[in-house]
N, C-alpha and C. Protein backbone atom coordinates (compact mmCIF):
# COMPACT_ATOMS: atom_id res chain seq x y z
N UNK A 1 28.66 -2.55 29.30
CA UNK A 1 27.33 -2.98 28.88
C UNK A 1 26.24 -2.29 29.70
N UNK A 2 26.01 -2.17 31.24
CA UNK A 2 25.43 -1.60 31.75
C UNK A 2 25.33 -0.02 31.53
N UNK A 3 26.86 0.95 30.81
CA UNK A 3 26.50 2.20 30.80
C UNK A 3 25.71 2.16 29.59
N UNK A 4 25.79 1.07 28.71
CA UNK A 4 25.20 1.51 27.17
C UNK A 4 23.79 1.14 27.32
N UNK A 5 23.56 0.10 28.19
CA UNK A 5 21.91 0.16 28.43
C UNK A 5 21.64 1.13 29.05
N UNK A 6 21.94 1.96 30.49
CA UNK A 6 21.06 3.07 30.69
C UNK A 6 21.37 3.94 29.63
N UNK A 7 22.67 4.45 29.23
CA UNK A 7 22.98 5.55 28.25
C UNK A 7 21.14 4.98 27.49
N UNK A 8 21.11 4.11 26.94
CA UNK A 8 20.07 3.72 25.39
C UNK A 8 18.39 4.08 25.80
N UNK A 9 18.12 3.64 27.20
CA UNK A 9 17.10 3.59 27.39
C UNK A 9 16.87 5.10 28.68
N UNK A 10 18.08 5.82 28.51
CA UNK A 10 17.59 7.46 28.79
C UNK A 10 17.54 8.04 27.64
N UNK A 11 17.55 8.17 26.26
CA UNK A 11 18.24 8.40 25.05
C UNK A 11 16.54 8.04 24.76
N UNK A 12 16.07 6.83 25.04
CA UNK A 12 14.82 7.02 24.52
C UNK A 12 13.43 7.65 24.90
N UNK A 13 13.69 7.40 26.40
CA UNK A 13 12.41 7.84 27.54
C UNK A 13 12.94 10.05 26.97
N UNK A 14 14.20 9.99 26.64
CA UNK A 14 13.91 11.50 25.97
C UNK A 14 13.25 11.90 25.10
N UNK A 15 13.59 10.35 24.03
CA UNK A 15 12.83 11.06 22.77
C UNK A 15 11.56 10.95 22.69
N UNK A 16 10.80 10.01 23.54
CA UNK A 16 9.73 9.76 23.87
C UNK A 16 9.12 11.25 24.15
N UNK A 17 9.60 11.77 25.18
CA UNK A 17 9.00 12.98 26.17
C UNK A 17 9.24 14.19 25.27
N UNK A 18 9.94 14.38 24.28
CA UNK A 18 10.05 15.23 23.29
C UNK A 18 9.39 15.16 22.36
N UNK A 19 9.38 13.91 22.24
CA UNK A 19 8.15 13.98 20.94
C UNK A 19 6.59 14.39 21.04
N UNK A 20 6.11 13.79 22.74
CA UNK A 20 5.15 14.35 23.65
C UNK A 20 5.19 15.92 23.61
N UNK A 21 6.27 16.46 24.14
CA UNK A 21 6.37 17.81 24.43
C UNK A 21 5.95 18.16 22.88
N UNK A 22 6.05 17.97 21.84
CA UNK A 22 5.94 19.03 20.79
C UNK A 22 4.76 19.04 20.50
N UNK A 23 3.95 17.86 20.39
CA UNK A 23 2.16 17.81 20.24
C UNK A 23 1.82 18.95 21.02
N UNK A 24 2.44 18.93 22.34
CA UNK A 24 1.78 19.75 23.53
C UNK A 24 1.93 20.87 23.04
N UNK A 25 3.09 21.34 22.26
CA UNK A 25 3.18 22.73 21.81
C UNK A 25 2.36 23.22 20.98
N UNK A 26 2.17 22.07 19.95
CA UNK A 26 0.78 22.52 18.81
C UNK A 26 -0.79 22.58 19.89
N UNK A 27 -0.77 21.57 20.36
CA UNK A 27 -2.40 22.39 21.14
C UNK A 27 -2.36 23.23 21.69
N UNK A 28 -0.88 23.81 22.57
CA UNK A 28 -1.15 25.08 23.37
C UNK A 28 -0.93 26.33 21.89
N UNK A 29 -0.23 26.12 21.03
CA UNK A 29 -0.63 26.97 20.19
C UNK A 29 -1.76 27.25 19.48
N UNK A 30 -2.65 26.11 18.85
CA UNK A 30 -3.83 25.65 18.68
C UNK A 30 -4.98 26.74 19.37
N UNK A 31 -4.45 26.68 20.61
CA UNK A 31 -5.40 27.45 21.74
C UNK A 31 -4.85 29.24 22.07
N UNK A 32 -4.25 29.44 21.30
CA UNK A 32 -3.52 30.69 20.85
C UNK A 32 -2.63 31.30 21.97
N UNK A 33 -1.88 30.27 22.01
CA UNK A 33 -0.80 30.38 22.72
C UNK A 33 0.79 30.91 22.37
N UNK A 34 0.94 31.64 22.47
CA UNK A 34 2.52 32.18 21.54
C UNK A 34 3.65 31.75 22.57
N UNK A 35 3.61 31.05 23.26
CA UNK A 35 5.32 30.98 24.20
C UNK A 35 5.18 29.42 24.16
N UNK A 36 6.33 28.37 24.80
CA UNK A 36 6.35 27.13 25.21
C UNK A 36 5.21 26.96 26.52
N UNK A 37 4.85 25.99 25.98
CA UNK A 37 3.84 25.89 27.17
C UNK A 37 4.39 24.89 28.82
N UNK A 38 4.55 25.35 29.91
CA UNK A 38 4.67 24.58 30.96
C UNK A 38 3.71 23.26 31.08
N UNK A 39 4.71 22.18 30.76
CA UNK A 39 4.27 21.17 31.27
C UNK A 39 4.75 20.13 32.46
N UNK A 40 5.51 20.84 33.12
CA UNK A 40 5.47 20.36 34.85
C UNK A 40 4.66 19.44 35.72
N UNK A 41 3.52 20.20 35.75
CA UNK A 41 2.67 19.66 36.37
C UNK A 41 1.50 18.23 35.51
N UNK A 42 2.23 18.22 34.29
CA UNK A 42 1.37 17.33 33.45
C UNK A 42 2.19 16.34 32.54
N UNK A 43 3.07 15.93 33.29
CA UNK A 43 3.85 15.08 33.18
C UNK A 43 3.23 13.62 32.39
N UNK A 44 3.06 12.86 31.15
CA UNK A 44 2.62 12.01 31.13
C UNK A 44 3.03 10.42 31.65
N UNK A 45 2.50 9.29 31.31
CA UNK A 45 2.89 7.86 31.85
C UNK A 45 3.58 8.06 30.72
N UNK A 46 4.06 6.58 31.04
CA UNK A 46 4.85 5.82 29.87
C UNK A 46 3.80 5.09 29.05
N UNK A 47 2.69 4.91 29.31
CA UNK A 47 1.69 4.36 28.28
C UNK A 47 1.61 5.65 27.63
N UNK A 48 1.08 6.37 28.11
CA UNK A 48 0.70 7.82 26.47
C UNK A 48 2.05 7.66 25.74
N UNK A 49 3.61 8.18 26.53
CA UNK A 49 4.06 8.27 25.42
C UNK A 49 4.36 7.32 24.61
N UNK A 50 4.28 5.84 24.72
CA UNK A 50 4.57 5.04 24.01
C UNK A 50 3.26 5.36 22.56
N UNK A 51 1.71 5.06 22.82
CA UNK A 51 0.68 5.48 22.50
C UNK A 51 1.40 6.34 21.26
N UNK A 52 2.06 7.30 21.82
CA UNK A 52 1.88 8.89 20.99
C UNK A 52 2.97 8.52 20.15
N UNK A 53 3.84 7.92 20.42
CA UNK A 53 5.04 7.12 19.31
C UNK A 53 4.18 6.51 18.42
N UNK A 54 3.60 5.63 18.66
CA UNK A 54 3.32 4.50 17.84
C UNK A 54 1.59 5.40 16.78
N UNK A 55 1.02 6.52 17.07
CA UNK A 55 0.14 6.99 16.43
C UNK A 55 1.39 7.77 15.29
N UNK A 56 1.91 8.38 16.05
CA UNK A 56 3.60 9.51 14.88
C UNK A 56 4.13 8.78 14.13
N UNK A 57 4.13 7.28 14.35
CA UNK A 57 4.99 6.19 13.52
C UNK A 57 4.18 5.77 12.41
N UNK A 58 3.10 5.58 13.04
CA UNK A 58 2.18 4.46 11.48
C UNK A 58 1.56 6.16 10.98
N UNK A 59 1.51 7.02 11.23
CA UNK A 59 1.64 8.27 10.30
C UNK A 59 2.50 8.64 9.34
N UNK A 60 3.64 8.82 9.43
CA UNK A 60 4.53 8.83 9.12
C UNK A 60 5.21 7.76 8.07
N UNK A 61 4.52 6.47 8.67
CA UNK A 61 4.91 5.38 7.51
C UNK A 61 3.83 5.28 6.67
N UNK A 62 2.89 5.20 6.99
CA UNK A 62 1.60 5.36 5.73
C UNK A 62 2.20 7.02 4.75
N UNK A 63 2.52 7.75 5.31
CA UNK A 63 2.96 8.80 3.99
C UNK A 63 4.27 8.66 3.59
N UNK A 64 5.10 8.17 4.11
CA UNK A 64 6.98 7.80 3.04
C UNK A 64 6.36 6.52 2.56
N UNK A 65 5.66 5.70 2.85
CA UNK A 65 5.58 4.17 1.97
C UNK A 65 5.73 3.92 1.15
N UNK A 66 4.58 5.15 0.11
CA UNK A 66 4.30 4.94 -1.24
C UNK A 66 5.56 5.80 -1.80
N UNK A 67 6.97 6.37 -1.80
CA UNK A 67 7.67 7.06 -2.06
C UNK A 67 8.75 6.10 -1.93
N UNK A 68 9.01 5.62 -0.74
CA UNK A 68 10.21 4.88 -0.67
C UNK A 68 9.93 3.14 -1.09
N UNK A 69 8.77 2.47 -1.39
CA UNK A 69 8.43 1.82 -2.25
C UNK A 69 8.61 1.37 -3.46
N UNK A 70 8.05 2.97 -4.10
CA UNK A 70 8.43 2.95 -5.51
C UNK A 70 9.21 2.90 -6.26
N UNK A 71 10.16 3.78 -5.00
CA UNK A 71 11.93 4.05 -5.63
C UNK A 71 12.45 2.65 -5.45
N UNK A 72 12.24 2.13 -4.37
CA UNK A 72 12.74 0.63 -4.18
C UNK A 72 12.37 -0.32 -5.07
N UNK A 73 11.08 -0.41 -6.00
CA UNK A 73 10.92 -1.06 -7.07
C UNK A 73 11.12 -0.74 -8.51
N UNK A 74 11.51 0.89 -8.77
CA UNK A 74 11.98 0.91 -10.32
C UNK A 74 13.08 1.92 -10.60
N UNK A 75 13.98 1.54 -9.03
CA UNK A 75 15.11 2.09 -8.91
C UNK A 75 14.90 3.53 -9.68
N UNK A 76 14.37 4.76 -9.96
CA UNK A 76 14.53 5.51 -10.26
C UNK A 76 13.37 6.79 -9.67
N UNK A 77 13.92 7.81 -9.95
CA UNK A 77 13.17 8.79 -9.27
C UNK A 77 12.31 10.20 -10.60
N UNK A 78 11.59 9.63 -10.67
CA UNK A 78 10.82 9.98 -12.18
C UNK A 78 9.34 10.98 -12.00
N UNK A 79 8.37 11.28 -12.84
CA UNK A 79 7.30 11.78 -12.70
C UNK A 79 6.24 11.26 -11.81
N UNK A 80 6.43 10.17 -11.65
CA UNK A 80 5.40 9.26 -10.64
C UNK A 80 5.56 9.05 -9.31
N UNK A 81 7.12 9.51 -9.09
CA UNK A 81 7.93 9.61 -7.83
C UNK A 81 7.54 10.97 -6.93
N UNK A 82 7.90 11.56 -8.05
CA UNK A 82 7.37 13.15 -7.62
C UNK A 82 6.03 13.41 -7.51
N UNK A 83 4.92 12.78 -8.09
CA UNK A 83 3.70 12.45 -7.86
C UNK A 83 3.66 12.52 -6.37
N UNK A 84 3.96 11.24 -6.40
CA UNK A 84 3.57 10.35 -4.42
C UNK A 84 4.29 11.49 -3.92
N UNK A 85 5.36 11.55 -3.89
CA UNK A 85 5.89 12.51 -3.18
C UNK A 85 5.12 13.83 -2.74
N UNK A 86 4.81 14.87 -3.57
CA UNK A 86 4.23 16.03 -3.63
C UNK A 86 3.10 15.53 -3.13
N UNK A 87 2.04 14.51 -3.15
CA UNK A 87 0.86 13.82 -2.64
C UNK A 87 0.95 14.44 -1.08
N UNK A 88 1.96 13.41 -0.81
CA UNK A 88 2.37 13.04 0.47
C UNK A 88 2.66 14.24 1.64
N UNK A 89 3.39 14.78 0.57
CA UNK A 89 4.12 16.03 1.60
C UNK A 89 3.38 17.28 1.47
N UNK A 90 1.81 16.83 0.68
CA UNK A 90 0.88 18.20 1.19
C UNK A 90 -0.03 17.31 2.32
N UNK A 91 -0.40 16.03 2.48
CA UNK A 91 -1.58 16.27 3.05
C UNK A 91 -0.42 15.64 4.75
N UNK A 92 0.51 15.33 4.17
CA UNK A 92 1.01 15.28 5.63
C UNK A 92 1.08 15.87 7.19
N UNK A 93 1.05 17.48 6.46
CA UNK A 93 1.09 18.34 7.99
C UNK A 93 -0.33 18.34 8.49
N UNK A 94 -1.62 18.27 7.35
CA UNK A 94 -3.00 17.90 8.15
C UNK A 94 -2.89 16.66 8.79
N UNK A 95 -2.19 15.73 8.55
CA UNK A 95 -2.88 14.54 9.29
C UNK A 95 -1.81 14.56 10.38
N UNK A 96 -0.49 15.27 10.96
CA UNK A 96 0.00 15.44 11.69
C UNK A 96 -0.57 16.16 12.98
N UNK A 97 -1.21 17.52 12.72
CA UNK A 97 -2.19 18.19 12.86
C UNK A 97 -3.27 17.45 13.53
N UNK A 98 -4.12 16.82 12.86
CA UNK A 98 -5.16 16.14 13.51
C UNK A 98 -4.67 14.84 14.73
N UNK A 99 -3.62 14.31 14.71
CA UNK A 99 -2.71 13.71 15.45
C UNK A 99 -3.23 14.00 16.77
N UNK A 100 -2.31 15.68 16.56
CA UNK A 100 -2.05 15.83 17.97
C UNK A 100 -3.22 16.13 19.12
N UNK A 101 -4.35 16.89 17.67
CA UNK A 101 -5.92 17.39 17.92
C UNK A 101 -6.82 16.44 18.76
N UNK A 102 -6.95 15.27 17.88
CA UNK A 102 -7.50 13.78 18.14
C UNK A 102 -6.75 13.08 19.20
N UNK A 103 -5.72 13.05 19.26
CA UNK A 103 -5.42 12.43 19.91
C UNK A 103 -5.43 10.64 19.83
N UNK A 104 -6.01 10.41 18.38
CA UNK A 104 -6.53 8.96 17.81
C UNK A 104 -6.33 8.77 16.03
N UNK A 105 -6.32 7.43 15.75
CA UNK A 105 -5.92 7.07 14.51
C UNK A 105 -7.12 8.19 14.15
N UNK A 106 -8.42 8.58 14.27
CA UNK A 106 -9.42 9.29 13.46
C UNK A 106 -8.82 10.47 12.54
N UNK A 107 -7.60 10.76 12.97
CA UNK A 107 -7.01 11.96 11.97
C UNK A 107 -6.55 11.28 10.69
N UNK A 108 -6.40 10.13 10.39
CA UNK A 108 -5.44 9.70 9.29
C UNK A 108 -6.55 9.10 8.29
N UNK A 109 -8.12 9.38 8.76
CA UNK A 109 -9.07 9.39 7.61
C UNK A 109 -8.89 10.09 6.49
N UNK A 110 -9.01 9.14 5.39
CA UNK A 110 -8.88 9.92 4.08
C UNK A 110 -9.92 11.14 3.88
N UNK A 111 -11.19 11.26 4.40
CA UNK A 111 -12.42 11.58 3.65
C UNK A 111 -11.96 13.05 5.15
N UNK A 112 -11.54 12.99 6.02
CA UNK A 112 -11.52 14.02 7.18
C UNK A 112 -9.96 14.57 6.41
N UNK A 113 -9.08 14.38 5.92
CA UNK A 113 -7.85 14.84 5.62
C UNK A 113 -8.58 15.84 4.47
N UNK A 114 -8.95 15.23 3.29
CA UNK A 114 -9.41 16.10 2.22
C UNK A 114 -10.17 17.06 2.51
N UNK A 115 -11.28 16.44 3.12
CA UNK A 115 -12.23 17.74 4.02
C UNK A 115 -11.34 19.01 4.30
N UNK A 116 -10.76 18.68 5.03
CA UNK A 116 -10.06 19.60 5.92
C UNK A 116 -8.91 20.68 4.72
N UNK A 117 -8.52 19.96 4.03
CA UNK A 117 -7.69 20.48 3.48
C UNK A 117 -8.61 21.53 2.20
N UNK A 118 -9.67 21.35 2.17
CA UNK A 118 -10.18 21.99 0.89
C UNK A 118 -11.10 22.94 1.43
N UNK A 119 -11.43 22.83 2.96
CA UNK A 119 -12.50 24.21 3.72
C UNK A 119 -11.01 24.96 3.98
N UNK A 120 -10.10 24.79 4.00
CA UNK A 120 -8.76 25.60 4.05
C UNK A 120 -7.97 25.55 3.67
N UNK A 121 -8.21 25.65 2.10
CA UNK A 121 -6.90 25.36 1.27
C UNK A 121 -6.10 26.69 1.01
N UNK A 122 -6.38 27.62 0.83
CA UNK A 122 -5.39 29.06 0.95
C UNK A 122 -4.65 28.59 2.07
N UNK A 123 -4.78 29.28 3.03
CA UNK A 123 -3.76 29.03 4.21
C UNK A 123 -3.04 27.73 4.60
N UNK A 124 -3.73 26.83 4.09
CA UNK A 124 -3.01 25.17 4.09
C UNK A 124 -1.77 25.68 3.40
N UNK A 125 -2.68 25.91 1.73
CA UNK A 125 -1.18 25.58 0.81
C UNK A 125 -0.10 26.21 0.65
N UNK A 126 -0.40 27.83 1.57
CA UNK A 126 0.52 28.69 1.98
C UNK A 126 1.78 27.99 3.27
N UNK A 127 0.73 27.25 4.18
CA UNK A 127 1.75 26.44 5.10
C UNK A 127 2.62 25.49 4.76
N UNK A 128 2.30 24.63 3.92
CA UNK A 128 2.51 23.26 3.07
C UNK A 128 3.83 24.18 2.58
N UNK A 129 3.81 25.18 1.34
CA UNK A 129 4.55 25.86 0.63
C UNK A 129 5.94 25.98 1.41
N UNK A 130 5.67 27.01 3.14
CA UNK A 130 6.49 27.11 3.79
C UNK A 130 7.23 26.06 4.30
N UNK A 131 6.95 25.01 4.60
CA UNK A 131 7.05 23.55 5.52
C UNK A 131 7.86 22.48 4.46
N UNK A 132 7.50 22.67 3.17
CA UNK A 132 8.26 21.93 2.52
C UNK A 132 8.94 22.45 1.58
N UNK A 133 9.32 23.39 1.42
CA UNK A 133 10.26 24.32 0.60
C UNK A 133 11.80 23.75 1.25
N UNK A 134 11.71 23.32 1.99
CA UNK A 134 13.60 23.02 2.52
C UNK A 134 14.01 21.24 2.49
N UNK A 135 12.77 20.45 2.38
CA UNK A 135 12.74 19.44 2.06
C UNK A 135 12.57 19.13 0.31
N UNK A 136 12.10 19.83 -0.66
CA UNK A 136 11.93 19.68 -1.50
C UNK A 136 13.71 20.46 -2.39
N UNK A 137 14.42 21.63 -1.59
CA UNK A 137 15.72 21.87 -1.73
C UNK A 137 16.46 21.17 -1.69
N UNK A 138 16.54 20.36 -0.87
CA UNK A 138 17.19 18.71 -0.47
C UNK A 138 17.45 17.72 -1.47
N UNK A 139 15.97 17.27 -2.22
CA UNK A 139 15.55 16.71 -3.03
C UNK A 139 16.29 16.69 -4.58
N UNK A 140 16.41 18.27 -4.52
CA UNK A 140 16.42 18.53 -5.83
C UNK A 140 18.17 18.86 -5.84
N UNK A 141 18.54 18.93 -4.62
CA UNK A 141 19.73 19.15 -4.84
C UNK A 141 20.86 17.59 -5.16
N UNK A 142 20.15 16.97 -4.19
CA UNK A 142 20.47 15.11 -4.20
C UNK A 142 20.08 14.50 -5.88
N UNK A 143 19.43 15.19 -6.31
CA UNK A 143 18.96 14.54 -7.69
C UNK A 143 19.50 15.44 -9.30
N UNK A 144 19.53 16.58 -8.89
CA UNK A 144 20.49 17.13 -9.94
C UNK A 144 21.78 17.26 -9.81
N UNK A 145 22.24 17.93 -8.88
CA UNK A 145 23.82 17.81 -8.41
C UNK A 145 24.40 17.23 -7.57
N UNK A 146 24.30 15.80 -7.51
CA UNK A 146 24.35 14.62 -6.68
C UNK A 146 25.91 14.94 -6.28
N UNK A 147 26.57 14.80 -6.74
CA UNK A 147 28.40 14.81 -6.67
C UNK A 147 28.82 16.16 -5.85
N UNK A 148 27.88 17.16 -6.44
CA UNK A 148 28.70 18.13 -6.10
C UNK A 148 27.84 18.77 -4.25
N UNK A 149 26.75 18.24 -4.14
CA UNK A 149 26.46 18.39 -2.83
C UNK A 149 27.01 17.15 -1.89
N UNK A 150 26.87 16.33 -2.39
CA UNK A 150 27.43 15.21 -1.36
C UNK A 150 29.00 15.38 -1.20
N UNK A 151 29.64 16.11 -1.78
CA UNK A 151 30.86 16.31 -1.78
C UNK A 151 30.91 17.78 -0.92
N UNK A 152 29.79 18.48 -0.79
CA UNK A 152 29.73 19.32 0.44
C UNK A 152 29.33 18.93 1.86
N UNK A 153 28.60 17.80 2.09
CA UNK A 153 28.33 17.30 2.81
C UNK A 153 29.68 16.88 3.23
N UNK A 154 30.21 15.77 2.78
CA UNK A 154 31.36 15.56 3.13
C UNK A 154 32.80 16.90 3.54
N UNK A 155 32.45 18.04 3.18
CA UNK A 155 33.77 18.36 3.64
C UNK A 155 32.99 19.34 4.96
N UNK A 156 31.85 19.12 4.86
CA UNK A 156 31.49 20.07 6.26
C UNK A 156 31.34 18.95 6.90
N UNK A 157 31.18 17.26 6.92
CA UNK A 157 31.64 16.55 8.14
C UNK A 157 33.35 16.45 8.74
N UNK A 158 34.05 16.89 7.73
CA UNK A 158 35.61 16.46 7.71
C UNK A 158 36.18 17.37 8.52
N UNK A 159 35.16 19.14 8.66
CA UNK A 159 35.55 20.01 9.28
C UNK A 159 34.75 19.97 10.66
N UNK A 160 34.12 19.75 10.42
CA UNK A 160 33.27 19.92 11.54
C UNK A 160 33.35 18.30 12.81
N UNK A 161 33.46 17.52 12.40
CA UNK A 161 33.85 16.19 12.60
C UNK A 161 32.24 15.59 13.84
N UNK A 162 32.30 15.52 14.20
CA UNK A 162 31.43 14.23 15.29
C UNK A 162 30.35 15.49 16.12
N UNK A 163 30.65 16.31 16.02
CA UNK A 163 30.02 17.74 16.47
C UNK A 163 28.93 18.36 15.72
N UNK A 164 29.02 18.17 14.43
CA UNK A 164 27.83 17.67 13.07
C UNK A 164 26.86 17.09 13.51
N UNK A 165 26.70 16.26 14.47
CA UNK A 165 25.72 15.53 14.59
C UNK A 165 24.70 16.01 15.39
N UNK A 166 25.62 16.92 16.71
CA UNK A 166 24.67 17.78 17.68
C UNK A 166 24.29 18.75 17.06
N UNK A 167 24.93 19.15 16.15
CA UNK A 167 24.28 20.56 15.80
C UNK A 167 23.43 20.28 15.19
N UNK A 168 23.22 18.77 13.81
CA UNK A 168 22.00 18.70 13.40
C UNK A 168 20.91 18.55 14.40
N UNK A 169 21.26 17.55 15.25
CA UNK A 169 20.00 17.70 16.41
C UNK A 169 19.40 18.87 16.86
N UNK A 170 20.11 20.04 17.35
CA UNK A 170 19.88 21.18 17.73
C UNK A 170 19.00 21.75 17.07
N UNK A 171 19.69 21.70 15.19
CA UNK A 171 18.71 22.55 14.38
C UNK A 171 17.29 21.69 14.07
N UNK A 172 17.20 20.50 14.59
CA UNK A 172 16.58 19.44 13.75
C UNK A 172 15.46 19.94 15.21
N UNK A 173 15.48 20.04 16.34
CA UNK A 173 14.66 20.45 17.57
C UNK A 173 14.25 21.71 17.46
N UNK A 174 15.15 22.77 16.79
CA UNK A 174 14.40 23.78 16.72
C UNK A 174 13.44 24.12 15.58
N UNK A 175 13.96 23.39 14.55
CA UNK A 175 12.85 23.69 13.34
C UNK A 175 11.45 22.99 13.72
N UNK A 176 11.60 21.83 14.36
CA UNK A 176 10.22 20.81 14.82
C UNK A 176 9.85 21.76 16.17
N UNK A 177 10.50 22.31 16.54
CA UNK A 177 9.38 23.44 17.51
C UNK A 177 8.74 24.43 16.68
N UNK A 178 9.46 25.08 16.01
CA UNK A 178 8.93 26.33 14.77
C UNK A 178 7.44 25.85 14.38
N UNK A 179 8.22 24.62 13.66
CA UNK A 179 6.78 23.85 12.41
C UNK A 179 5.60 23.74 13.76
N UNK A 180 5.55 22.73 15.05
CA UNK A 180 4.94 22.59 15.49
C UNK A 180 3.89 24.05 15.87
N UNK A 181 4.43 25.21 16.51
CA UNK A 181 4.03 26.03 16.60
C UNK A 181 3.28 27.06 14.80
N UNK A 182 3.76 26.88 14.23
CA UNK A 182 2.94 27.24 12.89
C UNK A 182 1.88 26.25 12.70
N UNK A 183 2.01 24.29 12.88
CA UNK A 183 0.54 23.84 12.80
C UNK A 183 -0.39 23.85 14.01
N UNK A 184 -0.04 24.82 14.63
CA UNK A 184 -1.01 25.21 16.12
C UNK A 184 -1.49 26.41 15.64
N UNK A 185 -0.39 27.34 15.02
CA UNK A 185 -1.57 28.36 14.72
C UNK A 185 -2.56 28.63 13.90
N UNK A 186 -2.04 27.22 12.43
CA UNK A 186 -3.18 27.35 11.97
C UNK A 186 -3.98 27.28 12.06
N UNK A 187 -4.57 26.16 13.12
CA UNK A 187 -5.60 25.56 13.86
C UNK A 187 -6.03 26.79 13.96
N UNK A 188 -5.61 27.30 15.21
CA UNK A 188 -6.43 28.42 16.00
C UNK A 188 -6.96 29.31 14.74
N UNK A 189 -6.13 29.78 13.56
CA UNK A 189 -6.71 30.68 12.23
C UNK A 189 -7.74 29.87 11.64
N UNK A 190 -8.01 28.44 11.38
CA UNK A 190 -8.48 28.29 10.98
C UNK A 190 -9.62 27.18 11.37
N UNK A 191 -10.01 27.15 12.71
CA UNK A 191 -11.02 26.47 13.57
C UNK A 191 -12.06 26.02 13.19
N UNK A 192 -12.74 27.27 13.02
CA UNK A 192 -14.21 27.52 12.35
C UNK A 192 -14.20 26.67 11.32
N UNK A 193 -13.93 27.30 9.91
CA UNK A 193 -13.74 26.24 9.12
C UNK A 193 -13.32 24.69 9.14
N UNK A 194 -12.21 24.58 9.48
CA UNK A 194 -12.00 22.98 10.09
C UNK A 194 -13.41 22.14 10.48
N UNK A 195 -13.61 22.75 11.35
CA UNK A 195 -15.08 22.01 12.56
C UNK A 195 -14.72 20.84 12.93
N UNK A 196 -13.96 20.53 13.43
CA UNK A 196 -13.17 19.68 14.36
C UNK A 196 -13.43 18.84 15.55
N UNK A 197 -14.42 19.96 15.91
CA UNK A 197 -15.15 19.50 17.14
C UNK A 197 -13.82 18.80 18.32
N UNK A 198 -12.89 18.83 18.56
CA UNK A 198 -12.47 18.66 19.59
C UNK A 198 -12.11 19.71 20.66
């Protein structure tokens, strides 16, 4: 019992500090930064990162809500599904974006999200395009060929066995560094316009 409580509560003070670390990566990219940025010396409390959880969380749940809602009330995944959905998963990376910018709920304004997204909608919807092209593969693969991907899923866990799981982590850390560093650079491409003022 004692190894599974520290095991649980180092397991989180990580994901905490990782989830920290990646904001940090979008502002040092933001600020046109191309490498990982050293944060050593800027170690945060445990109040920010809790803070920075709980701003990533009610983000995150205000955009799956209306998606996993719907499906939960008319059991099916239809034109109205794909609606919210496609909604969701464009204005998401702005209000992720402004997250890390703000530093405050002020990014998850409706009237500052649209703004933002329409003084830079070329390069938005070029990012958006990139960012959700592998989530929307997912989608479509779970919903047309349900049997025959989940039946790939399954034989690359059967081969791969309990080791599947790190590697998703691995790839799942490196793509959220990638993305992070692409919504830093848009920033920096697209500042001016934005007007952001932070």
């Amino acid at each position: 019992m004692i190894f599974w409580i520290v095991r649980l509560t180092l397991e989180v003070l990580l994901t905490l500090y990782v989830l920290w670390y990646w904001f940090e990566c979008i502002k040092d990219s933001a600020d046109g930064g191309i490498r990982a940025p050293e944060t050593v010396s800027n170690t945060p409390g445990l109040a920010e990162l809790f803070w920075q959880l709980l701003r990533t969380f009610i983000c995150v749940l205000l955009f799956t809500a209306p998606c996993v809602l719907y499906v939960r009330r008319t059991q099916s995944v239809d034109a109205i599904f794909w609606l919210l959905y496609t909604s969701s998963l464009f204005f998401f990376p702005m209000a992720l974006l402004g997250i890390a910018m703000f530093d405050s709920f002020r990014a998850l304004n409706p009237v500052l999200l649209v703004g933002s997204v329409r003084s830079s909608f070329l390069y938005y919807f070029a990012l958006v395009l990139f960012l959700g092209a592998p989530s929307w593969l997912v989608i479509a693969l779970l919903h047309f060929v349900p049997d025959e991907f989940t039946a790939f899923l399954h034989g690359l866990y059967d081969s791969l066995g309990w080791s599947l799981w790190h590697i998703a982590k691995l790839v799942l850390f490196y793509t959220a560094m990638v993305t992070g560093h692409l919504l830093g650079r848009f920033y920096w491409k697209c500042q001016e316009k934005l007007d952001w003022d932070v």
